[in-house]
PDB file of N, CA and C in Angstrom:
ATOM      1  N   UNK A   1      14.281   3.806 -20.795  1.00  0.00           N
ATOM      2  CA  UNK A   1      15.240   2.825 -20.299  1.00  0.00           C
ATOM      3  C   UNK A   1      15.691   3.241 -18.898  1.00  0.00           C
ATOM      4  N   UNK A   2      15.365   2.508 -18.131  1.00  0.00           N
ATOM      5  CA  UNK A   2      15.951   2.627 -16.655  1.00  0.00           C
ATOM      6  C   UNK A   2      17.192   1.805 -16.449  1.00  0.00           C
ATOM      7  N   UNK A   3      18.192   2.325 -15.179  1.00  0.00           N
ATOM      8  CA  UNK A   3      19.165   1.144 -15.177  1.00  0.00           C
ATOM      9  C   UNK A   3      18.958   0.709 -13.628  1.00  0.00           C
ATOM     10  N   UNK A   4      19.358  -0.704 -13.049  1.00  0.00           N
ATOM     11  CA  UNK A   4      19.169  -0.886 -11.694  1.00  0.00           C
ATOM     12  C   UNK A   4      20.150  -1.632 -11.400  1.00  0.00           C
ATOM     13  N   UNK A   5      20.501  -1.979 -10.133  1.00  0.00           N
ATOM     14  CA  UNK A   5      21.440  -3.215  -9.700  1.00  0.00           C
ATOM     15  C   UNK A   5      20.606  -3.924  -8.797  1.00  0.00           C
ATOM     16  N   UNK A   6      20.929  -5.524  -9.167  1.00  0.00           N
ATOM     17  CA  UNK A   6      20.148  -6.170  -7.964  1.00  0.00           C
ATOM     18  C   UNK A   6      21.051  -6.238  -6.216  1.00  0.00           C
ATOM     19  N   UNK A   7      20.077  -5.962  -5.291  1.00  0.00           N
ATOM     20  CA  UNK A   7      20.424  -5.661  -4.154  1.00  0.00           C
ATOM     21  C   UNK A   7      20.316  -6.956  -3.538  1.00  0.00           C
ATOM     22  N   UNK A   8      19.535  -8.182  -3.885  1.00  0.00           N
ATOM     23  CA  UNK A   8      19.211  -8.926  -3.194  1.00  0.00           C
ATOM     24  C   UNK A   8      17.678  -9.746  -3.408  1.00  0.00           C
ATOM     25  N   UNK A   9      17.982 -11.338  -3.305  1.00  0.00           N
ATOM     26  CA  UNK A   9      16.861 -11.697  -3.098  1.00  0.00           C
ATOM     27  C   UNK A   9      15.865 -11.907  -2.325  1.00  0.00           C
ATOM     28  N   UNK A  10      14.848 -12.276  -2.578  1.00  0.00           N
ATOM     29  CA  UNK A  10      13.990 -12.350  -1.176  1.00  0.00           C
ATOM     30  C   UNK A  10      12.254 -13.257  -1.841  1.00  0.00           C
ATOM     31  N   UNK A  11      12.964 -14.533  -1.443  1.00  0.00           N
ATOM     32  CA  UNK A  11      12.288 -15.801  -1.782  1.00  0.00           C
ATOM     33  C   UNK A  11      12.065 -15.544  -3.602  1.00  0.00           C
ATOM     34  N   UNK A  12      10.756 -15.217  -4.136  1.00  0.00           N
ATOM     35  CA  UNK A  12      10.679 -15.591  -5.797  1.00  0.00           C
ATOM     36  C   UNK A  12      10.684 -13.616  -6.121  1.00  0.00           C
ATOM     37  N   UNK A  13      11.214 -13.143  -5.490  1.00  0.00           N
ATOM     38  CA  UNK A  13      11.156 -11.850  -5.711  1.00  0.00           C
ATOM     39  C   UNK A  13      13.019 -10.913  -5.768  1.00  0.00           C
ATOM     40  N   UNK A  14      13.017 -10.166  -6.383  1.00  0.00           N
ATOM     41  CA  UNK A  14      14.096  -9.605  -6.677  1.00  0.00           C
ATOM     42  C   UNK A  14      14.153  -8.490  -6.544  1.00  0.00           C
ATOM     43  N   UNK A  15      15.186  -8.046  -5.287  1.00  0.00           N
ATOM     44  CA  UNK A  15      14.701  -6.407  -4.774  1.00  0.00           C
ATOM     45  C   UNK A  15      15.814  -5.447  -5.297  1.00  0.00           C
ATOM     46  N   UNK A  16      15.552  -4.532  -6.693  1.00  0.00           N
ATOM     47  CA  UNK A  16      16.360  -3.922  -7.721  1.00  0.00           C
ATOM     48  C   UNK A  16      16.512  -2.371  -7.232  1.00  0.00           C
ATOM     49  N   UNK A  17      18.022  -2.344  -6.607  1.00  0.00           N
ATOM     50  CA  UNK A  17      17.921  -0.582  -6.574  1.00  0.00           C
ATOM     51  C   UNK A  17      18.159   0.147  -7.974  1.00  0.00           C
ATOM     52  N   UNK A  18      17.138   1.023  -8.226  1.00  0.00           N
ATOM     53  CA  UNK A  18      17.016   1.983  -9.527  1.00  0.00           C
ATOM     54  C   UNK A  18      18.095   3.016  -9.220  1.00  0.00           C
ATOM     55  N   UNK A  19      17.821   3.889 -10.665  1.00  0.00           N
ATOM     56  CA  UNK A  19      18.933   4.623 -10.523  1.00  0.00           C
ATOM     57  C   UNK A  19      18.143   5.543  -9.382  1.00  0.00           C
ATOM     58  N   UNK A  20      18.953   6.400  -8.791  1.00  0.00           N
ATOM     59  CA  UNK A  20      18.467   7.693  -7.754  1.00  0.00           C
ATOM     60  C   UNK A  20      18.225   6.963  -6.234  1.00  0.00           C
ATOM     61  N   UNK A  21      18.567   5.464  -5.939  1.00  0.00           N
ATOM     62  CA  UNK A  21      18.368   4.902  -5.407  1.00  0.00           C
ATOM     63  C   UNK A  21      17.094   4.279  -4.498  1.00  0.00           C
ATOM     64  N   UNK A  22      15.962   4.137  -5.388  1.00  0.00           N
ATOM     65  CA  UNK A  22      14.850   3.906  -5.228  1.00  0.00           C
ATOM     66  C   UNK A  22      15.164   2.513  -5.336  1.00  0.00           C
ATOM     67  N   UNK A  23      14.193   1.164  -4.617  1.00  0.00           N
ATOM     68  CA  UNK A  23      14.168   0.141  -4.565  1.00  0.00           C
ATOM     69  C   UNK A  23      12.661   0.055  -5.299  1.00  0.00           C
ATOM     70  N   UNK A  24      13.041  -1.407  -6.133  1.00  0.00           N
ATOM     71  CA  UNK A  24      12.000  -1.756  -6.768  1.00  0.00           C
ATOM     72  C   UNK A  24      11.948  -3.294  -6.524  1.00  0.00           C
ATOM     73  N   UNK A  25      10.812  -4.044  -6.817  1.00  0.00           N
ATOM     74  CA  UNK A  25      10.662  -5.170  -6.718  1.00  0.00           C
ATOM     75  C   UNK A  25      10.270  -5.807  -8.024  1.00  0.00           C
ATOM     76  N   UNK A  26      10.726  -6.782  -8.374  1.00  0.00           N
ATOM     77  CA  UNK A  26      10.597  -7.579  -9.511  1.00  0.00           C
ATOM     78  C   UNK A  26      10.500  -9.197  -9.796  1.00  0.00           C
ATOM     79  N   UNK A  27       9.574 -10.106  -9.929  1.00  0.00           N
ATOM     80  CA  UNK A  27       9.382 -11.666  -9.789  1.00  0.00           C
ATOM     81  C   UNK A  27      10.903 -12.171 -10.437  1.00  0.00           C
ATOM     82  N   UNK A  28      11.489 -12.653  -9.860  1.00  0.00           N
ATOM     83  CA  UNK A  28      12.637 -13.464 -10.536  1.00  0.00           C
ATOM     84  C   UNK A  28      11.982 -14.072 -11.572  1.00  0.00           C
ATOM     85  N   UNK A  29      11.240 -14.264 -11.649  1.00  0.00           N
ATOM     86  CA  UNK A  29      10.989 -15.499 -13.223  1.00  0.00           C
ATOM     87  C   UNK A  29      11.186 -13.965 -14.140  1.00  0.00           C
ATOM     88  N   UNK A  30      10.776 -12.986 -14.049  1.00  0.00           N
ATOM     89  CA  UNK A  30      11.337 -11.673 -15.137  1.00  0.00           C
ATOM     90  C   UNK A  30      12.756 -11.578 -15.619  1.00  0.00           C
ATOM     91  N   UNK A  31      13.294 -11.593 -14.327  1.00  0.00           N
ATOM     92  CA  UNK A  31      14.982 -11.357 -14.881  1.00  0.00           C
ATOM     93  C   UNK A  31      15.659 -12.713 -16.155  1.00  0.00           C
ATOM     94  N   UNK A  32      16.747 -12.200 -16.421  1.00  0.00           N
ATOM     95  CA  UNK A  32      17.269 -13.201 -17.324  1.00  0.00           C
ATOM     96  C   UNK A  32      17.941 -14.335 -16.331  1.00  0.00           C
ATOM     97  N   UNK A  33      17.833 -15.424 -16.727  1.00  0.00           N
ATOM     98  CA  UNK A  33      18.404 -16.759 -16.375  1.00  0.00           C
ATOM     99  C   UNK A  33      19.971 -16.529 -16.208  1.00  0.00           C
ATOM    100  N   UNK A  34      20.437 -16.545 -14.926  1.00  0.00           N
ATOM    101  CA  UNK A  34      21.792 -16.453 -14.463  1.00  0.00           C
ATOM    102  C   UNK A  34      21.624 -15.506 -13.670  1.00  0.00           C
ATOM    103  N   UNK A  35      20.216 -14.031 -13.621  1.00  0.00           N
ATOM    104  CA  UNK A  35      20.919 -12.854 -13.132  1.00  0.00           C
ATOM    105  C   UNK A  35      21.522 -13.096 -11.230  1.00  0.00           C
ATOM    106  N   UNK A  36      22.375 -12.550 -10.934  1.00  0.00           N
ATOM    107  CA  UNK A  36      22.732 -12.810  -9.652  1.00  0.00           C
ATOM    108  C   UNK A  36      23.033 -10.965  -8.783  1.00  0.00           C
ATOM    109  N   UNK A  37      23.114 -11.188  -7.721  1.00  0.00           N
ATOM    110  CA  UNK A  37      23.477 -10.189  -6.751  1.00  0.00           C
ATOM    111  C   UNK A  37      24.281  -9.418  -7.168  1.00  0.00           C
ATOM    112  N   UNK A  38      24.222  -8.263  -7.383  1.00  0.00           N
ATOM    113  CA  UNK A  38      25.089  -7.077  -8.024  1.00  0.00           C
ATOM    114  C   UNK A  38      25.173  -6.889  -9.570  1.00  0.00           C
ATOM    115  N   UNK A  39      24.331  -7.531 -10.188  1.00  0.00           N
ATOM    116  CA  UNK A  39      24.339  -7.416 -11.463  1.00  0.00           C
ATOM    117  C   UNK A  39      23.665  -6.231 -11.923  1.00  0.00           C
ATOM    118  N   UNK A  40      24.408  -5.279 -12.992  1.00  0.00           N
ATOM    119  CA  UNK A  40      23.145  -4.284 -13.228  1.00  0.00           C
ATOM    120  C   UNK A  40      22.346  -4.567 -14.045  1.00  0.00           C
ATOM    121  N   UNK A  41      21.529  -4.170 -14.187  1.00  0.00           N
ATOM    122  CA  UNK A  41      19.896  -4.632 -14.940  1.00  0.00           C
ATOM    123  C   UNK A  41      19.494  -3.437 -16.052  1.00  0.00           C
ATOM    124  N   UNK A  42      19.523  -3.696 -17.177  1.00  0.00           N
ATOM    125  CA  UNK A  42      18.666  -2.428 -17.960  1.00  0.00           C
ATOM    126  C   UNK A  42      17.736  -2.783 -18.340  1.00  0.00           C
ATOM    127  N   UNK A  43      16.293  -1.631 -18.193  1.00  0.00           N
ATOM    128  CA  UNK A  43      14.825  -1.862 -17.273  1.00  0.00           C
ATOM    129  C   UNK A  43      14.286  -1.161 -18.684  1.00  0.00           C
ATOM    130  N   UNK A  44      13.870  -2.038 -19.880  1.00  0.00           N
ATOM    131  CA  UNK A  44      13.072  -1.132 -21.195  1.00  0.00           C
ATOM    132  C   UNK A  44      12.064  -1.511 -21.242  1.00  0.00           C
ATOM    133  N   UNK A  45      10.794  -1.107 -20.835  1.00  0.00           N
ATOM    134  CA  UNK A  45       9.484  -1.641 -20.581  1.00  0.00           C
ATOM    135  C   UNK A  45       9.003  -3.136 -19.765  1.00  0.00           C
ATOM    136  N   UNK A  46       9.019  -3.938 -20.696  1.00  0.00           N
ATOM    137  CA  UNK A  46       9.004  -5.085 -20.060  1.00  0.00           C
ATOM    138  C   UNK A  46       9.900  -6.269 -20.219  1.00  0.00           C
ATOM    139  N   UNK A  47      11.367  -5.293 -20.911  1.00  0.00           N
ATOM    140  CA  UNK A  47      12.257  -6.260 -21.171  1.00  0.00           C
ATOM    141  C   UNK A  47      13.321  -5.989 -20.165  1.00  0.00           C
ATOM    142  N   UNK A  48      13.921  -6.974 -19.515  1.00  0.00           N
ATOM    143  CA  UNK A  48      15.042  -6.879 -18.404  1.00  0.00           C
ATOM    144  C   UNK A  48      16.430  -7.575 -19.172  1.00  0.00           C
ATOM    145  N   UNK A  49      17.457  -6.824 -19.617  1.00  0.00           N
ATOM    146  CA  UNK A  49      18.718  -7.576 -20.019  1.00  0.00           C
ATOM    147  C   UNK A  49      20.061  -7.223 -18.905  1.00  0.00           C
ATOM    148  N   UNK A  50      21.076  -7.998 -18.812  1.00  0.00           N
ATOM    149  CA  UNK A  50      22.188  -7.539 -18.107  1.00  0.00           C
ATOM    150  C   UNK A  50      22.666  -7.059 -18.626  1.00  0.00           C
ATOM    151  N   UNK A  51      23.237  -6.186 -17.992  1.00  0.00           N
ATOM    152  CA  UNK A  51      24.696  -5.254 -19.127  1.00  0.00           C
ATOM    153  C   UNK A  51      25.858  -5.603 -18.276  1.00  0.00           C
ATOM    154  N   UNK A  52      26.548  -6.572 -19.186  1.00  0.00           N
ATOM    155  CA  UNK A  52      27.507  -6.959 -18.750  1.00  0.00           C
ATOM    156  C   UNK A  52      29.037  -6.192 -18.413  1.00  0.00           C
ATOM    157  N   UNK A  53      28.920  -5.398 -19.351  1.00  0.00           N
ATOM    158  CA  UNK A  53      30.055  -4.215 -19.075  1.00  0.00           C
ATOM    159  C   UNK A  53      29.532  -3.253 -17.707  1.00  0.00           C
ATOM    160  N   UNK A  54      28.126  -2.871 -17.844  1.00  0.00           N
ATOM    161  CA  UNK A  54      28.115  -2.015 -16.416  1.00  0.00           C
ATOM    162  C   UNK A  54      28.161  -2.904 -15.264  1.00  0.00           C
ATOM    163  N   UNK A  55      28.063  -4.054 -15.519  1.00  0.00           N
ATOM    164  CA  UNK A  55      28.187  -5.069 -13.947  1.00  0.00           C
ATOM    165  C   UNK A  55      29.576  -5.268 -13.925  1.00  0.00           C
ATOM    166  N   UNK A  56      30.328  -5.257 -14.601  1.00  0.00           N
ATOM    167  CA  UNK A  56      32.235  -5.421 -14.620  1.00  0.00           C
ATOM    168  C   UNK A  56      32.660  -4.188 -14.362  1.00  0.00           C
ATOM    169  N   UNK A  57      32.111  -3.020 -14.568  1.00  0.00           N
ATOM    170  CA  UNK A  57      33.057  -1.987 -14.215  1.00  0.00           C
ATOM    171  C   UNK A  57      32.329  -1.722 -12.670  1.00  0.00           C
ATOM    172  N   UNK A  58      31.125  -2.148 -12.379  1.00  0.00           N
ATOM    173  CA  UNK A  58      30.698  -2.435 -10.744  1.00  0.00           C
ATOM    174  C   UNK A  58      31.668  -2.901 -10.289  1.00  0.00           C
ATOM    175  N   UNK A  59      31.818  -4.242 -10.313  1.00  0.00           N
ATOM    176  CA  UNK A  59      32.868  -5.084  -9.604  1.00  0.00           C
ATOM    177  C   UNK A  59      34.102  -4.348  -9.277  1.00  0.00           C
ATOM    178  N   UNK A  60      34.689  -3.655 -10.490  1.00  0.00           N
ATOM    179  CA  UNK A  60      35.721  -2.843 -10.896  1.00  0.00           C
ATOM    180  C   UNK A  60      35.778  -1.844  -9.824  1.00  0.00           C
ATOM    181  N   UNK A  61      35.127  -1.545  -9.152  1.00  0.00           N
ATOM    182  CA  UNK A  61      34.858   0.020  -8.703  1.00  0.00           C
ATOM    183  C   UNK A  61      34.657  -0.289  -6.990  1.00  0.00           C
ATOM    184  N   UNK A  62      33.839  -1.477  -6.840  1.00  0.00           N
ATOM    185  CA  UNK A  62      34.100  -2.719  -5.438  1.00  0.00           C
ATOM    186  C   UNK A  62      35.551  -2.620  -5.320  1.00  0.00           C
ATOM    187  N   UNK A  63      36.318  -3.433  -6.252  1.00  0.00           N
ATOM    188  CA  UNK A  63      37.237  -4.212  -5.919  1.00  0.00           C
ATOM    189  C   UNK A  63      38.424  -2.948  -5.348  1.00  0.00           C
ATOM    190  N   UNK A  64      38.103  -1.807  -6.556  1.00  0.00           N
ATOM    191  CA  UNK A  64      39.440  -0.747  -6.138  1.00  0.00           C
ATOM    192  C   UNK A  64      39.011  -0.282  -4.578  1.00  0.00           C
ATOM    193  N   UNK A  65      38.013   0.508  -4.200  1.00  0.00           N
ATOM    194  CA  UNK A  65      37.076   1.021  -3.105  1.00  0.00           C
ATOM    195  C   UNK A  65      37.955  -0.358  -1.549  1.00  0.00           C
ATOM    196  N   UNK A  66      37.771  -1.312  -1.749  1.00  0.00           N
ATOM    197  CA  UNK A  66      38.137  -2.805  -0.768  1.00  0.00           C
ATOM    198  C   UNK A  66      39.645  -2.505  -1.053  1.00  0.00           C
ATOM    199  N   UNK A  67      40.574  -2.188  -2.191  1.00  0.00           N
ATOM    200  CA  UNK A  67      41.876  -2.363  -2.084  1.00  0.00           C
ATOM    201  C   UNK A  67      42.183  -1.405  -1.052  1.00  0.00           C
ATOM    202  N   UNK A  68      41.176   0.194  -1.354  1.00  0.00           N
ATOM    203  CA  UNK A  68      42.035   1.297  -0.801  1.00  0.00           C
ATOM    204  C   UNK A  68      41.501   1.018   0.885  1.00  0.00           C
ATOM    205  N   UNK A  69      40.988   0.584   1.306  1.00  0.00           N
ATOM    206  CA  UNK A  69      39.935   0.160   2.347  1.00  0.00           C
ATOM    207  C   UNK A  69      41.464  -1.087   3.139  1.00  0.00           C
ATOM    208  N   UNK A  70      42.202  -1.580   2.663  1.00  0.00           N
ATOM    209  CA  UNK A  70      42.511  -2.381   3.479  1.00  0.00           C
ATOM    210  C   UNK A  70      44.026  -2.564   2.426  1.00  0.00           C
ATOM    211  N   UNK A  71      44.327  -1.085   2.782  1.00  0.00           N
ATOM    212  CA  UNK A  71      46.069  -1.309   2.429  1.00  0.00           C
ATOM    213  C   UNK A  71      46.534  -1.241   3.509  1.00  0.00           C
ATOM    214  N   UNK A  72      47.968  -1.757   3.216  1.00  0.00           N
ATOM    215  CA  UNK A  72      48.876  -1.793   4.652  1.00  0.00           C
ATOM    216  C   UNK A  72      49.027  -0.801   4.590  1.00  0.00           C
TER     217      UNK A  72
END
């Protein structure tokens, strides 16, 4: 089981940083229906699911990082 976040699209292709920060590429028609930009991805052979808790505590970890980034 690998884990990744998507970094970005790029036309029918989906460019997934892995863990250790290696970039991988993956056909969007693979991912699950909805996946979007910053979502993390868990990578089990040839199955791709979101993990919705590791993409919320992402956000989570954005959002604090931007608070401390732009206090008065």
């Amino acid at each position: 089981m690998i884990q990744g976040i998507i970094d970005r699209f790029e036309g029918k292709i989906a460019v997934v940083e892995i863990e250790g920060g290696d970039m991988k590429d993956f056909p969007k028609s693979a991912l699950p229906k909805g996946a979007k930009v910053g979502d993390m991805l868990i990578i089990n052979g040839n199955t791709i699911t979101i993990s919705k808790e590791g993409t919320k505590q992402l956000r989570k970890e954005i959002d604090d990082l931007m608070d401390e980034l732009f206090e008065d």
